[in-house]
N, C-alpha and C. Protein backbone atom coordinates (compact mmCIF):
# COMPACT_ATOMS: atom_id res chain seq x y z
N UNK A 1 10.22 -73.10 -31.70
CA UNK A 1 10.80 -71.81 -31.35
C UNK A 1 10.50 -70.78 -32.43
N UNK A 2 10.80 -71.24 -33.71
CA UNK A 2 10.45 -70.27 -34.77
C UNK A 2 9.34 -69.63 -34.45
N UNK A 3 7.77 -70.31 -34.13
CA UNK A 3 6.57 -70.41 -34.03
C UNK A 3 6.34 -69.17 -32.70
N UNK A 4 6.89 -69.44 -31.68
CA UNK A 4 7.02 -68.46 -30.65
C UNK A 4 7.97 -67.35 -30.60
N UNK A 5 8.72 -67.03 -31.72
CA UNK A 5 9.66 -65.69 -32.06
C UNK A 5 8.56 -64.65 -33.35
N UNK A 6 8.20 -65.73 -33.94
CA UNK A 6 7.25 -64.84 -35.03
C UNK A 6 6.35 -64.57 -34.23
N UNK A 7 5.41 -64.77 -33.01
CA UNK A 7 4.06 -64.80 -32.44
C UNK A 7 4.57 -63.40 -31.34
N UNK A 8 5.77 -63.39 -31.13
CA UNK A 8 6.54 -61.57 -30.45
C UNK A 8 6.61 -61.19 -31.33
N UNK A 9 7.12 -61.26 -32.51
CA UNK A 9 7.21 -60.03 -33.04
C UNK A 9 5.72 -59.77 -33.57
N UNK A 10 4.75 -60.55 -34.08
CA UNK A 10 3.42 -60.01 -33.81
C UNK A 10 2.84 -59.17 -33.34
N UNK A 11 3.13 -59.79 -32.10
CA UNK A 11 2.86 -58.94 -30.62
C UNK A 11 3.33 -57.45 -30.28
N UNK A 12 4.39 -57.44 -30.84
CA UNK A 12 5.06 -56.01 -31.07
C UNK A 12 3.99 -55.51 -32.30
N UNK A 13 4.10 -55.96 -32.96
CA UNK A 13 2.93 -55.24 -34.29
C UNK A 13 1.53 -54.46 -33.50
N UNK A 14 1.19 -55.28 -33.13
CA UNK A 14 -0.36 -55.50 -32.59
C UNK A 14 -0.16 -54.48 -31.51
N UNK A 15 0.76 -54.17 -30.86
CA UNK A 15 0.95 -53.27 -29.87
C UNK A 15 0.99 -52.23 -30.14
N UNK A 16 1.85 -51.68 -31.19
CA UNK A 16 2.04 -50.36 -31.92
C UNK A 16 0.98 -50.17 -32.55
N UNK A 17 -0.01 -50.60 -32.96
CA UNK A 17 -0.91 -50.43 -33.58
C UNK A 17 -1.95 -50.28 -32.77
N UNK A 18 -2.12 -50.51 -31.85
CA UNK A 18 -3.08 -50.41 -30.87
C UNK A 18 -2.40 -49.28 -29.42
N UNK A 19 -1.59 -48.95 -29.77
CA UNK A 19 -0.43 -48.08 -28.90
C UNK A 19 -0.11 -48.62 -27.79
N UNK A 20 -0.48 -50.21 -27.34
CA UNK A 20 0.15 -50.58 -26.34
C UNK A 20 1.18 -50.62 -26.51
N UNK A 21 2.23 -51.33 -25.48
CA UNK A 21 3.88 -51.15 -25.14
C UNK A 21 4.13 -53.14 -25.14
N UNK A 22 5.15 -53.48 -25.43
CA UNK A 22 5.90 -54.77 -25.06
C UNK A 22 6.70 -54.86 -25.09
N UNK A 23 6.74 -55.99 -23.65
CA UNK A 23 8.21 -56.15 -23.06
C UNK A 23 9.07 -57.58 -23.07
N UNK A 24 9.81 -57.69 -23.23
CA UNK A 24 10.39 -59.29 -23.60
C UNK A 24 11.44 -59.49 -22.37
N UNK A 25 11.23 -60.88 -21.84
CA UNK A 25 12.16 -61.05 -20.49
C UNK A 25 12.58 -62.87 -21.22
N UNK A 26 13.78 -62.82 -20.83
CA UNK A 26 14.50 -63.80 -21.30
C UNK A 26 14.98 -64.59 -20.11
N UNK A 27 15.09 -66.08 -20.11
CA UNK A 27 15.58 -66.67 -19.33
C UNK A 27 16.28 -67.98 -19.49
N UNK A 28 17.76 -67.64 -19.47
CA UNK A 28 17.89 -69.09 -19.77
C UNK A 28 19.64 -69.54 -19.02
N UNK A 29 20.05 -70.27 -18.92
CA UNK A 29 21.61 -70.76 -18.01
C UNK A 29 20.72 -70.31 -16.31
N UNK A 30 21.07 -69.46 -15.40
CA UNK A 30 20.70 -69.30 -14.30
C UNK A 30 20.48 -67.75 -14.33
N UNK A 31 19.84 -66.96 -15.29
CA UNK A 31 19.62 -66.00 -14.93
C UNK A 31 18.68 -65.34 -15.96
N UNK A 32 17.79 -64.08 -15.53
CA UNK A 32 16.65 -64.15 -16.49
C UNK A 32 17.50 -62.37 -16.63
N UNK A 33 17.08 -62.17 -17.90
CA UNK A 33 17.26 -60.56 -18.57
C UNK A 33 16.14 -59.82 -18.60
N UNK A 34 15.79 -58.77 -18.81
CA UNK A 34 15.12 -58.17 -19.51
C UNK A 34 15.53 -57.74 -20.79
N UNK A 35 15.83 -58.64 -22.03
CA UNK A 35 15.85 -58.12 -23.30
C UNK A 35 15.08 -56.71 -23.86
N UNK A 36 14.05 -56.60 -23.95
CA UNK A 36 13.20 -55.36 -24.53
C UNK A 36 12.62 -54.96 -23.31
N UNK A 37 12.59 -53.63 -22.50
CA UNK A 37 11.75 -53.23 -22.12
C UNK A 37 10.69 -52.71 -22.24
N UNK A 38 9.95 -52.44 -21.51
CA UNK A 38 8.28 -52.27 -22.23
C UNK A 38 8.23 -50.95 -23.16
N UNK A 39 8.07 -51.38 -24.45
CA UNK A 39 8.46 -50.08 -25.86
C UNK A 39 7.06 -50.41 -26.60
N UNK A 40 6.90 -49.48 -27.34
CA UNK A 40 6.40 -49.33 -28.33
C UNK A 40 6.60 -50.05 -29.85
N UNK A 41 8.07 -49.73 -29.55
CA UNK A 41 8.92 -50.26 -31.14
C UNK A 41 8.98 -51.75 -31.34
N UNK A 42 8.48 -51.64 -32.48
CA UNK A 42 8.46 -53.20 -33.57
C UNK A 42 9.79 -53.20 -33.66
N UNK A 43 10.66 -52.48 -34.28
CA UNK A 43 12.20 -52.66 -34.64
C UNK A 43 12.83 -52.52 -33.16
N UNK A 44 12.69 -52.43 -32.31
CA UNK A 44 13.54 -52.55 -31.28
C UNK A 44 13.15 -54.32 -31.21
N UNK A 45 12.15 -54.77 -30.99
CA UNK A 45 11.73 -55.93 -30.61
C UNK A 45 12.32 -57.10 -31.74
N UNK A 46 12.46 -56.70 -32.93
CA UNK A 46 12.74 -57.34 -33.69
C UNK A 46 14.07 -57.51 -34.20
N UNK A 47 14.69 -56.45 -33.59
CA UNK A 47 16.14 -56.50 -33.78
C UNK A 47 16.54 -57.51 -32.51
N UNK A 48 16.26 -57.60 -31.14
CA UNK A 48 16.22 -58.12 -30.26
C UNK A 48 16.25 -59.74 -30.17
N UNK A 49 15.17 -59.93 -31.14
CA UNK A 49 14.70 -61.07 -31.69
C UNK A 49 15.67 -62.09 -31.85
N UNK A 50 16.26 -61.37 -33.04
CA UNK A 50 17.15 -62.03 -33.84
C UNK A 50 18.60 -62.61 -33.22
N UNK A 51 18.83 -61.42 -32.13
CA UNK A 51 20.02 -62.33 -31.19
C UNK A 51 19.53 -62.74 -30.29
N UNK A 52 18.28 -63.64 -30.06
CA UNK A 52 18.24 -64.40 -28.98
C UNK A 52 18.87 -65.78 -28.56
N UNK A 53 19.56 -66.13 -28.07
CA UNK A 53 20.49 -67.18 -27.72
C UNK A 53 19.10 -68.07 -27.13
N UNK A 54 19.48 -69.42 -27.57
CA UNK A 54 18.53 -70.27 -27.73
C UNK A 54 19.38 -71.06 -26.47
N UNK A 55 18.39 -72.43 -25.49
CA UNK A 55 19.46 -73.27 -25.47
C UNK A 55 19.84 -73.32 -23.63
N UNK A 56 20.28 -74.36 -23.11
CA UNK A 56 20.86 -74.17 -21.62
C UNK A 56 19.49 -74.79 -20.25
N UNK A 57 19.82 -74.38 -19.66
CA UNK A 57 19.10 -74.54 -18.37
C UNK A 57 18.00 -73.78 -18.01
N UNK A 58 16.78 -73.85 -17.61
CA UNK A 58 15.92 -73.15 -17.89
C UNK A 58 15.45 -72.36 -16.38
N UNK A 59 15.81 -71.29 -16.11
CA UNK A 59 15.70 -70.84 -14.39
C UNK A 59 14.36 -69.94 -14.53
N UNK A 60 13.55 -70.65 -14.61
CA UNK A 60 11.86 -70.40 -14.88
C UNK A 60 11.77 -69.08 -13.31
N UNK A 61 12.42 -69.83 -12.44
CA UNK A 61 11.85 -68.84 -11.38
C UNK A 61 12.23 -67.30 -11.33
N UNK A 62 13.34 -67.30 -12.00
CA UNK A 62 14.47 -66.18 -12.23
C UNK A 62 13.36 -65.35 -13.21
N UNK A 63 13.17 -66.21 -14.50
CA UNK A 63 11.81 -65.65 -15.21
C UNK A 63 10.62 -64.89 -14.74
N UNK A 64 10.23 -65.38 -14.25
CA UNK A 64 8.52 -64.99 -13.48
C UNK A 64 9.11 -64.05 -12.47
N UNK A 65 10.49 -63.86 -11.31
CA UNK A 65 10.90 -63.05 -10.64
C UNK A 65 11.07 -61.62 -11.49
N UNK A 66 11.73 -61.36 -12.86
CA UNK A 66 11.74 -60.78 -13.45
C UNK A 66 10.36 -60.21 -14.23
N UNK A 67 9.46 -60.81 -14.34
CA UNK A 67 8.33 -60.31 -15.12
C UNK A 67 7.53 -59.43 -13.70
N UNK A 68 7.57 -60.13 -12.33
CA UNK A 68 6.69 -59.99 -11.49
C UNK A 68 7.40 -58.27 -11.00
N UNK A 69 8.67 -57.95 -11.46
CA UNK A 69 9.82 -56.63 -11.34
C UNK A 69 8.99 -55.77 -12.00
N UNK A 70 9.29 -56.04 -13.12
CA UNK A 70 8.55 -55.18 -14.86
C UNK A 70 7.21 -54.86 -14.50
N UNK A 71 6.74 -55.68 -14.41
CA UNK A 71 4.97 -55.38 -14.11
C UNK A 71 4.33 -54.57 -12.99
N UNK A 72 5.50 -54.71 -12.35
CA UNK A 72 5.26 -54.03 -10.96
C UNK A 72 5.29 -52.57 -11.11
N UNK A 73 6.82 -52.04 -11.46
CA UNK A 73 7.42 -51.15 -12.17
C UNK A 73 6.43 -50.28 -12.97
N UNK A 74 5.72 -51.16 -14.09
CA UNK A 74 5.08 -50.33 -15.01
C UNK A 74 3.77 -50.03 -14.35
N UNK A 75 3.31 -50.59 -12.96
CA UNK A 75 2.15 -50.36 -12.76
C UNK A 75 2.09 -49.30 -11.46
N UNK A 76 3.27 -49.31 -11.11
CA UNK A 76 3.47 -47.89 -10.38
C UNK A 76 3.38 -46.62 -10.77
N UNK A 77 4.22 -46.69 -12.25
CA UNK A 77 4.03 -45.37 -12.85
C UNK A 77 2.95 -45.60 -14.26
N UNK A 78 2.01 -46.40 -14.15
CA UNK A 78 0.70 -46.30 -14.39
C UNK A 78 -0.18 -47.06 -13.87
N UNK A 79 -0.98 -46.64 -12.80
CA UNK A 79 -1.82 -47.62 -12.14
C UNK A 79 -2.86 -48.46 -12.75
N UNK A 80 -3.49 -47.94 -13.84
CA UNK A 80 -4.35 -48.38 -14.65
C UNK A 80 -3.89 -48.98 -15.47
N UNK A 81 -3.03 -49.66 -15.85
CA UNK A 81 -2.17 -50.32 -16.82
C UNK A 81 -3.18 -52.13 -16.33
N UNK A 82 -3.74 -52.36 -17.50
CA UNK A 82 -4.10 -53.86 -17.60
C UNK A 82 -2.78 -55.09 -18.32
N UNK A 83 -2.18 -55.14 -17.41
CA UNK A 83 -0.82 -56.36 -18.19
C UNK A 83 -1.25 -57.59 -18.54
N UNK A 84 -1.12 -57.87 -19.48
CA UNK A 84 -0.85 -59.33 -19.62
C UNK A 84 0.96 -59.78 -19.98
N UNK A 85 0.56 -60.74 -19.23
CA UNK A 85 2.12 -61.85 -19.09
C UNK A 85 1.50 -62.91 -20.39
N UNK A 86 2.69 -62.62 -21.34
CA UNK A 86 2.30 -64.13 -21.78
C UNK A 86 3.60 -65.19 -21.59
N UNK A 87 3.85 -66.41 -20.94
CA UNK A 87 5.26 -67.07 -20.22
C UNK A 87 5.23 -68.31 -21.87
N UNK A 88 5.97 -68.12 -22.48
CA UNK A 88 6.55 -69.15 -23.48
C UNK A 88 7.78 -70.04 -22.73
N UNK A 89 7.01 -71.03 -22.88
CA UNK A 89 8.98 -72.11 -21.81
C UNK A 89 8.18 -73.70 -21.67
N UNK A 90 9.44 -74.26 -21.99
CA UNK A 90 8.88 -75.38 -21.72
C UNK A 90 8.95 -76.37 -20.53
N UNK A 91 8.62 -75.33 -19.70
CA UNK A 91 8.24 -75.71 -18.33
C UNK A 91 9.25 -76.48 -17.09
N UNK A 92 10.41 -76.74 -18.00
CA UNK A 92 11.32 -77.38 -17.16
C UNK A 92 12.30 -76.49 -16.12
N UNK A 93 11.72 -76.61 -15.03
CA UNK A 93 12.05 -75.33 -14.17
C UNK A 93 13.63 -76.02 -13.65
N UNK A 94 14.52 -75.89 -14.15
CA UNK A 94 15.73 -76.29 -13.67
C UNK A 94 16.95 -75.82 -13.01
N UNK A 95 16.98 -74.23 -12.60
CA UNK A 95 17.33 -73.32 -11.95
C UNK A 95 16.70 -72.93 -10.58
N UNK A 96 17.19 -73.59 -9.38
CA UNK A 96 16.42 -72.43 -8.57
C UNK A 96 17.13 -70.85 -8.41
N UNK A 97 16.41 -69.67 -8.17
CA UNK A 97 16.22 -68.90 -7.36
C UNK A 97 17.74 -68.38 -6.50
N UNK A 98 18.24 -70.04 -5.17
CA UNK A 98 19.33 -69.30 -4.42
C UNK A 98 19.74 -71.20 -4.69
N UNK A 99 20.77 -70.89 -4.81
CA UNK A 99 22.02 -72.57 -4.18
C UNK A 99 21.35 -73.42 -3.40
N UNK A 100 20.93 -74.57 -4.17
CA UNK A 100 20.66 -75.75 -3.08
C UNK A 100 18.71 -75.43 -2.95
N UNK A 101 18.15 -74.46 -3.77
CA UNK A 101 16.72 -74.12 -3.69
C UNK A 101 15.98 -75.56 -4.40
N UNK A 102 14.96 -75.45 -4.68
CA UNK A 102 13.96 -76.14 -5.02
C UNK A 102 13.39 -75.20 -6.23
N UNK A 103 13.99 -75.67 -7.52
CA UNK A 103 14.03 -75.10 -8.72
C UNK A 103 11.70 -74.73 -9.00
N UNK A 104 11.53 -75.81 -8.56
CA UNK A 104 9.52 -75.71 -8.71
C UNK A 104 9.17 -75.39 -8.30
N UNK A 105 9.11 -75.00 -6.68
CA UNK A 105 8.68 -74.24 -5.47
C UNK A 105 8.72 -73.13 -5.38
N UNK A 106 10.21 -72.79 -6.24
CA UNK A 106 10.55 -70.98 -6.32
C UNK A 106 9.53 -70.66 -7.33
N UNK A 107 9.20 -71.30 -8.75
CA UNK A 107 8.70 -70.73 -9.58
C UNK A 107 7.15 -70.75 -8.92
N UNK A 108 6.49 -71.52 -8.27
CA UNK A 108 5.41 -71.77 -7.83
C UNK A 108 5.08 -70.56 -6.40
N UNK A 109 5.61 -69.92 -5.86
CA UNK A 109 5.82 -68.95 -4.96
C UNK A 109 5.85 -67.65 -5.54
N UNK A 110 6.59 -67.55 -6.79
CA UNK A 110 6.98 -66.07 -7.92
C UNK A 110 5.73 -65.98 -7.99
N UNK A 111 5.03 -67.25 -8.52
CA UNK A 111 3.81 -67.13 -9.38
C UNK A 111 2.82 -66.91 -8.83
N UNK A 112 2.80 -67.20 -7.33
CA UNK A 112 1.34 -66.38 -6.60
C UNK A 112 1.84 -65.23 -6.56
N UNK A 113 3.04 -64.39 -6.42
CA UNK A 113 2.93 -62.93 -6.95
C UNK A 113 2.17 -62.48 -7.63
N UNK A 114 2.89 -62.98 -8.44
CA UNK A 114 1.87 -62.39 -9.94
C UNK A 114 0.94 -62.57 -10.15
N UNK A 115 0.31 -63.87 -9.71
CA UNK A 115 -1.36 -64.34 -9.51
C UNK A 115 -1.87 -63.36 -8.84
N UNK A 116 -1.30 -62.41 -7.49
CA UNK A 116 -2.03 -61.09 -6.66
C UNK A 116 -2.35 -60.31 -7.35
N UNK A 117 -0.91 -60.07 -8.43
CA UNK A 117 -1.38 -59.14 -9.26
C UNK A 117 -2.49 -58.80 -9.99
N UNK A 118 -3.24 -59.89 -10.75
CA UNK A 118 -4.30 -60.23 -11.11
C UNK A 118 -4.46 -59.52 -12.58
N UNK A 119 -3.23 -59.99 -12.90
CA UNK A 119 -3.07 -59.62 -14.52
C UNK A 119 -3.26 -60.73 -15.12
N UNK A 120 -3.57 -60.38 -16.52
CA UNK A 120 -3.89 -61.61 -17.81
C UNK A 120 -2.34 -62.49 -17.55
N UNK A 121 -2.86 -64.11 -17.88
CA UNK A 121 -1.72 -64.17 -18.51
C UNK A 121 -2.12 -65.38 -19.63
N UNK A 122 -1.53 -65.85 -20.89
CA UNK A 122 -1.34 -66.99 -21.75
C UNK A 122 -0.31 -67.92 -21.24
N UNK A 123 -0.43 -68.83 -20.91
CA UNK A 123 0.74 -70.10 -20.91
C UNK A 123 0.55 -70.94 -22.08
N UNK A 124 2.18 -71.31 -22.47
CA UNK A 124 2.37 -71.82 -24.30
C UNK A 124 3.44 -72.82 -23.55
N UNK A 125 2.95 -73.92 -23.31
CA UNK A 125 4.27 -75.11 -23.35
C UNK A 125 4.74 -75.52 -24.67
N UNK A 126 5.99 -75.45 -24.96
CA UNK A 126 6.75 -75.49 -25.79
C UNK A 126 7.38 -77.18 -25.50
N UNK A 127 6.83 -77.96 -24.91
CA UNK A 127 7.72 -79.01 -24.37
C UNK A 127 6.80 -80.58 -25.69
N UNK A 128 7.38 -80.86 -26.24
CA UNK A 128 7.11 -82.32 -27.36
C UNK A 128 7.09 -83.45 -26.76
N UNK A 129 7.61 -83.84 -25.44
CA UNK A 129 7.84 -84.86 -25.19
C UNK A 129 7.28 -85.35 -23.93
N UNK A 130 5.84 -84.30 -23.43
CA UNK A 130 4.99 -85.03 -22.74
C UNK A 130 5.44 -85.26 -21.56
N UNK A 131 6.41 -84.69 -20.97
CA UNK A 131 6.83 -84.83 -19.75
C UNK A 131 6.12 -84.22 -18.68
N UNK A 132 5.49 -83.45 -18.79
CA UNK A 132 4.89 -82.71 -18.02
C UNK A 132 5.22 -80.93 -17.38
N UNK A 133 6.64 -81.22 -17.23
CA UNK A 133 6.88 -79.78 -16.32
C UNK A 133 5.78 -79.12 -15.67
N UNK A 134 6.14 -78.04 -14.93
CA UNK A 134 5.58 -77.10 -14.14
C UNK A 134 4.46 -76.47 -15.03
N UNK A 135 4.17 -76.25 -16.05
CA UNK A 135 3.34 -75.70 -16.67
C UNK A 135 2.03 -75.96 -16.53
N UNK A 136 1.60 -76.86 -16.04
CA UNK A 136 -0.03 -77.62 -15.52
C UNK A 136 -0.10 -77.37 -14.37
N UNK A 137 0.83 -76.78 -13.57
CA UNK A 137 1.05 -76.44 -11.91
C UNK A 137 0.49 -74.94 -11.85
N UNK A 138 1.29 -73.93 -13.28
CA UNK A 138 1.27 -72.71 -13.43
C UNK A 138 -0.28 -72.64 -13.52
N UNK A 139 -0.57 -73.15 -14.66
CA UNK A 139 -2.01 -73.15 -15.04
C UNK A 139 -3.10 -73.14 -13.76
N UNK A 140 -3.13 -74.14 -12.99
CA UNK A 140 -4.18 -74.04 -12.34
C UNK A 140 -3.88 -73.24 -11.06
N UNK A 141 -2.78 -72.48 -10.94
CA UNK A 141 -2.17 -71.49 -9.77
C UNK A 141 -3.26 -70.60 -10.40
N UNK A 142 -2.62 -69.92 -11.54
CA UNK A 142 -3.37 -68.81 -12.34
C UNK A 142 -5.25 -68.93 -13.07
N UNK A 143 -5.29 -70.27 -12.81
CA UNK A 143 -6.94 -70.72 -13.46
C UNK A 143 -6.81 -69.96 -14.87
N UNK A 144 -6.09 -70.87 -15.31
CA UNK A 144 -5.68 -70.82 -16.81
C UNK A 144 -6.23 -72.45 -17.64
N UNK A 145 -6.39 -71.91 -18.65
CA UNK A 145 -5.43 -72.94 -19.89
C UNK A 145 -4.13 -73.10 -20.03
N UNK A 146 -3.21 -74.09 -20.17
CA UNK A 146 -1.97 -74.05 -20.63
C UNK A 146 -2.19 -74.49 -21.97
N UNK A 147 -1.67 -73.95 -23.20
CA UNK A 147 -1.70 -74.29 -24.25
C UNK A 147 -0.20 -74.75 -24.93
N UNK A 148 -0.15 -75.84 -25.96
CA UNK A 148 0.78 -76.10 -26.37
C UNK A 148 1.09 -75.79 -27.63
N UNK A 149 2.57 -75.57 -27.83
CA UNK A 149 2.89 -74.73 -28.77
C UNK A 149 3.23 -75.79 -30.10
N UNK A 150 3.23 -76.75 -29.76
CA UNK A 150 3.32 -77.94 -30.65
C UNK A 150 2.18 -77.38 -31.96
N UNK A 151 2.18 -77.47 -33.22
CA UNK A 151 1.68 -77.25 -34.41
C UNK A 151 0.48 -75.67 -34.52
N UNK A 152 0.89 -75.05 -33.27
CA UNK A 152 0.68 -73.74 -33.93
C UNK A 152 1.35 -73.04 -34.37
N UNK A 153 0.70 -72.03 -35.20
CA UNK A 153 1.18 -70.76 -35.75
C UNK A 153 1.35 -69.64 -35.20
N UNK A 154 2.44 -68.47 -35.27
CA UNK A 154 2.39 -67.43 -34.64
C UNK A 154 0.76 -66.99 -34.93
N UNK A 155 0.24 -67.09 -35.90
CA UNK A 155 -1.38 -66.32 -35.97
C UNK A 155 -2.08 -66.62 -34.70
N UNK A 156 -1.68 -67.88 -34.59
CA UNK A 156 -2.64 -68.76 -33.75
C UNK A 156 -2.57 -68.29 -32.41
N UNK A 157 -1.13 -68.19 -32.25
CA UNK A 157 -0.85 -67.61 -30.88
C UNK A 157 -1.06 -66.04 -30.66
N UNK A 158 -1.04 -65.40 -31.69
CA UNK A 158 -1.65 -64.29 -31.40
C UNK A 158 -3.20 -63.99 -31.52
N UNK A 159 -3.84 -65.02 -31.71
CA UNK A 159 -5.22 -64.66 -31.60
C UNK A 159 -5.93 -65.34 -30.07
N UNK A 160 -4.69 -66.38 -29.28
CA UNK A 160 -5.08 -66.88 -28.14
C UNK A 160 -4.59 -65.73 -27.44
N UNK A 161 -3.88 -64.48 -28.20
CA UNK A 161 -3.73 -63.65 -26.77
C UNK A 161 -4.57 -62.75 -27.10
N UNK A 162 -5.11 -61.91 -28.03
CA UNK A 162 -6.26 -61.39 -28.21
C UNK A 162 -7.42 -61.74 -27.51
N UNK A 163 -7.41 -63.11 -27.42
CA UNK A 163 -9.07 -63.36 -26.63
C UNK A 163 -8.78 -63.34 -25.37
N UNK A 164 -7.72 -63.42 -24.58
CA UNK A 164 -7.55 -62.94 -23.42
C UNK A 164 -7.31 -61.84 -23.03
N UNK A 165 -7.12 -61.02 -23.89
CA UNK A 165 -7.25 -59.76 -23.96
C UNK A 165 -8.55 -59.14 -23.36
N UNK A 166 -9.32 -59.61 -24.05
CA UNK A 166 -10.72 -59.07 -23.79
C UNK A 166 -11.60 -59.87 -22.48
């Protein structure tokens, strides 16, 4: 977690400096936030940071429903806007969507949204214990890499989003 809180606030760096904008969407018990909306500011992002509540049930679909909002949003009132999503989680989609849903199916349905969209995205499984989750599902929805967050560095992770950048 440390590893993926330093690799946002990066990201916030790298943004202001390059005058892009970033946005942080949070998800965790059964419902996803939008913590930071899409800003400019390093200190908004980083103040943000610091109270992030760690921890709970992971409603992945609630996640990707929320990013697929934001992205949408920002690309209305700029059409030319190139997004990248980058999804940090460790894949254990354990929330559905509505009562009695299919916690994998919802996230797997969000995610051809956003796959239409045909924005960048990075996937970072955060998961140690080889279980698998949805994250190898995401990946080849999106014709990605999933990368694992196991012994990288925020550098690291910010230079896997740089090259997708380009």
């Amino acid at each position: 977690m440390a590893a993926a809180l330093g690799a946002a606030t990066s990201l916030a760096k790298e943004a202001y400096l390059k005058r892009d904008q970033v946005g942080l969407i949070t998800f965790r018990e059964r419902t996803a936030q939008l913590l930071v909306p899409p800003t400019d500011s390093v200190v908004l992002v980083r103040r943000r940071l610091q109270r992030l509540p760690i921890g709970g049930a992971t409603p992945l679909a609630a996640g990707l429903l929320k990013a697929w909002e934001v992205v949408g949003q920002a690309q209305c009132r700029n059409p030319e806007l190139a997004p990248l999503l980058v999804l940090i989680s460790d894949g254990d989609a354990t929330a559905p969507l509505n009562a009695g849903g299919n916690p994998a199916e919802d996230c797997l349905i969000i995610a051809d949204r956003l796959r239409r969209m045909e924005l960048k995205i990075v996937l970072i499984d955060t998961q140690t214990s080889g279980k698998g989750g949805i994250m190898p599902k995401l990946a080849a929805l999106f014709d990605t890499n999933c990368h694992h967050l196991h012994h990288m560095r925020p550098k690291q992770i910010l230079r896997l989003i740089e090259q997708t950048e380009h």
